[in-house]
Protein backbone atom coordinates (compact mmCIF):
# COMPACT_ATOMS: atom_id res chain seq x y z
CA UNK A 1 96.54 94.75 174.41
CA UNK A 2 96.69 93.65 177.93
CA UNK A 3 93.51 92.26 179.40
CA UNK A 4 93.80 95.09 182.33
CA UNK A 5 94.62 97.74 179.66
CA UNK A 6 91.45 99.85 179.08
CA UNK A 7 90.34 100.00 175.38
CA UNK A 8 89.08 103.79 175.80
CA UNK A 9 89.56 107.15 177.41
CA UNK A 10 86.67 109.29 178.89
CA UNK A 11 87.17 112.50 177.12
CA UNK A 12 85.82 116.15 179.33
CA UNK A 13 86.52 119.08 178.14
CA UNK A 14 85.54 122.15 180.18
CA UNK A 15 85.43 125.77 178.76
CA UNK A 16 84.52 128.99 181.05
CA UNK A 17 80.75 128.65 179.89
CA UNK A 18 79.90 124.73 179.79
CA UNK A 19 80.99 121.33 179.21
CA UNK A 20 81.65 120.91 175.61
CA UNK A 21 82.76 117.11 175.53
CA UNK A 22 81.99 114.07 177.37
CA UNK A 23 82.15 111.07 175.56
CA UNK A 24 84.45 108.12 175.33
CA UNK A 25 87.22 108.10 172.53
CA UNK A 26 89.86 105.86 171.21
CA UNK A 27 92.73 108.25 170.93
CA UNK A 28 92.93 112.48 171.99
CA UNK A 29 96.09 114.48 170.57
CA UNK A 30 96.54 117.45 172.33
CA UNK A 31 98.79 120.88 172.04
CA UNK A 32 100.59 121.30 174.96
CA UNK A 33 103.52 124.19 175.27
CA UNK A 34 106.54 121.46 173.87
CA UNK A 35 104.31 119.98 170.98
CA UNK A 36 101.17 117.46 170.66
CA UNK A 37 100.76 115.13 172.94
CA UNK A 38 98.68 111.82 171.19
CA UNK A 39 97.22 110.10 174.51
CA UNK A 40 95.77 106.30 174.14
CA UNK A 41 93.82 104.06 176.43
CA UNK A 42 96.29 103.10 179.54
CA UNK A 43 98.30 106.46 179.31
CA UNK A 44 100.67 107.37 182.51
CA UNK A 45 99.55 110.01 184.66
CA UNK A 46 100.34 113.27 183.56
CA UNK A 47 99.79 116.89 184.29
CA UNK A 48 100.44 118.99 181.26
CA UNK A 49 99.59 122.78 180.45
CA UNK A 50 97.65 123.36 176.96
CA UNK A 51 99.07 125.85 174.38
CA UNK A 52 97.12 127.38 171.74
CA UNK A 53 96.60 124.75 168.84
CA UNK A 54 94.07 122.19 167.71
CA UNK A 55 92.34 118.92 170.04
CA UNK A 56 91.81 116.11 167.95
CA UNK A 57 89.50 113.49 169.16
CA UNK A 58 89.24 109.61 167.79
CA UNK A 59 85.89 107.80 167.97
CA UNK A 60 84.67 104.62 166.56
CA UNK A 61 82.46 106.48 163.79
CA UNK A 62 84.91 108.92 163.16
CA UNK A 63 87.18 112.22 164.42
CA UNK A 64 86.43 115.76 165.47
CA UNK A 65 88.04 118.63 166.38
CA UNK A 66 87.97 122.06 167.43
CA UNK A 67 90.29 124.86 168.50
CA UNK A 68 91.46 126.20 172.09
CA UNK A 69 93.86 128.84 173.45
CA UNK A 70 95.68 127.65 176.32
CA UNK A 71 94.48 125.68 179.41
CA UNK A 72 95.38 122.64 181.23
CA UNK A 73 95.14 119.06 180.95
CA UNK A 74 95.29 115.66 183.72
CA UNK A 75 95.63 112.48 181.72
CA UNK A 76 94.88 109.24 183.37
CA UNK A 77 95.33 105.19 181.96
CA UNK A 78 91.27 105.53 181.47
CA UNK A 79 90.20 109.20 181.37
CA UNK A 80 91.56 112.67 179.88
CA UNK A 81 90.04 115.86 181.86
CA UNK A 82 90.98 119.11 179.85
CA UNK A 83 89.89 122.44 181.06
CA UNK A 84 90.53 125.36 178.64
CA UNK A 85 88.91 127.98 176.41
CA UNK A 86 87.70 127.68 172.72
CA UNK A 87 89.72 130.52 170.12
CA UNK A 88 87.68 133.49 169.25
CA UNK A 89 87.07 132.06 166.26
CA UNK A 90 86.00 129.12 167.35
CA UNK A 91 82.09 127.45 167.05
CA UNK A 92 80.55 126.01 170.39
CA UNK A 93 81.22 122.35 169.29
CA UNK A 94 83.92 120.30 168.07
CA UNK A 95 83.73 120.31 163.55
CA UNK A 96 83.88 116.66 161.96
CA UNK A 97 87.56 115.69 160.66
């Protein structure tokens, strides 16, 4: 790694009703409409809508995960934003992996 490469992301996911992540991660995969998207540390801009699916977060003591249905996503090199809403079925935070 480059030493102006970032080594982790600032993951923030916003639901309708509160902010359900905000922590730094090594690696997020998320759904969009064309497949998953796996974003690392130093990612390229991007603007992406969210399908319905699984986001899968890496952190240093493990990965968690929880569902969403739809929603929108702005990836930067040091920071993924993600606004969306949880499934139905879906607890309030994100389950172990």
């Amino acid at each position: 790694m480059s030493q102006d490469m970032p080594s982790s992301l600032h993951l923030k996911v916003i639901t309708p009703d509160k902010l359900l992540v905000d922590e730094e991660v090594q690696e997020v995969s998320i759904p969009s409409l064309e497949g998953y998207l796996g974003i690392l540390p130093g990612h390229r801009h991007l603007l992406t809508a969210i399908g319905q699916g699984e986001i899968t977060y890496k952190q240093s003591h493990g990965e968690k995960r929880f569902s969403v249905q739809g929603g929108y996503a702005e990836v930067l090199p040091e920071r993924v934003l993600v606004f969306t809403e949880l499934r139905k079925n879906e607890t309030n935070r994100p389950n172990e992996g």
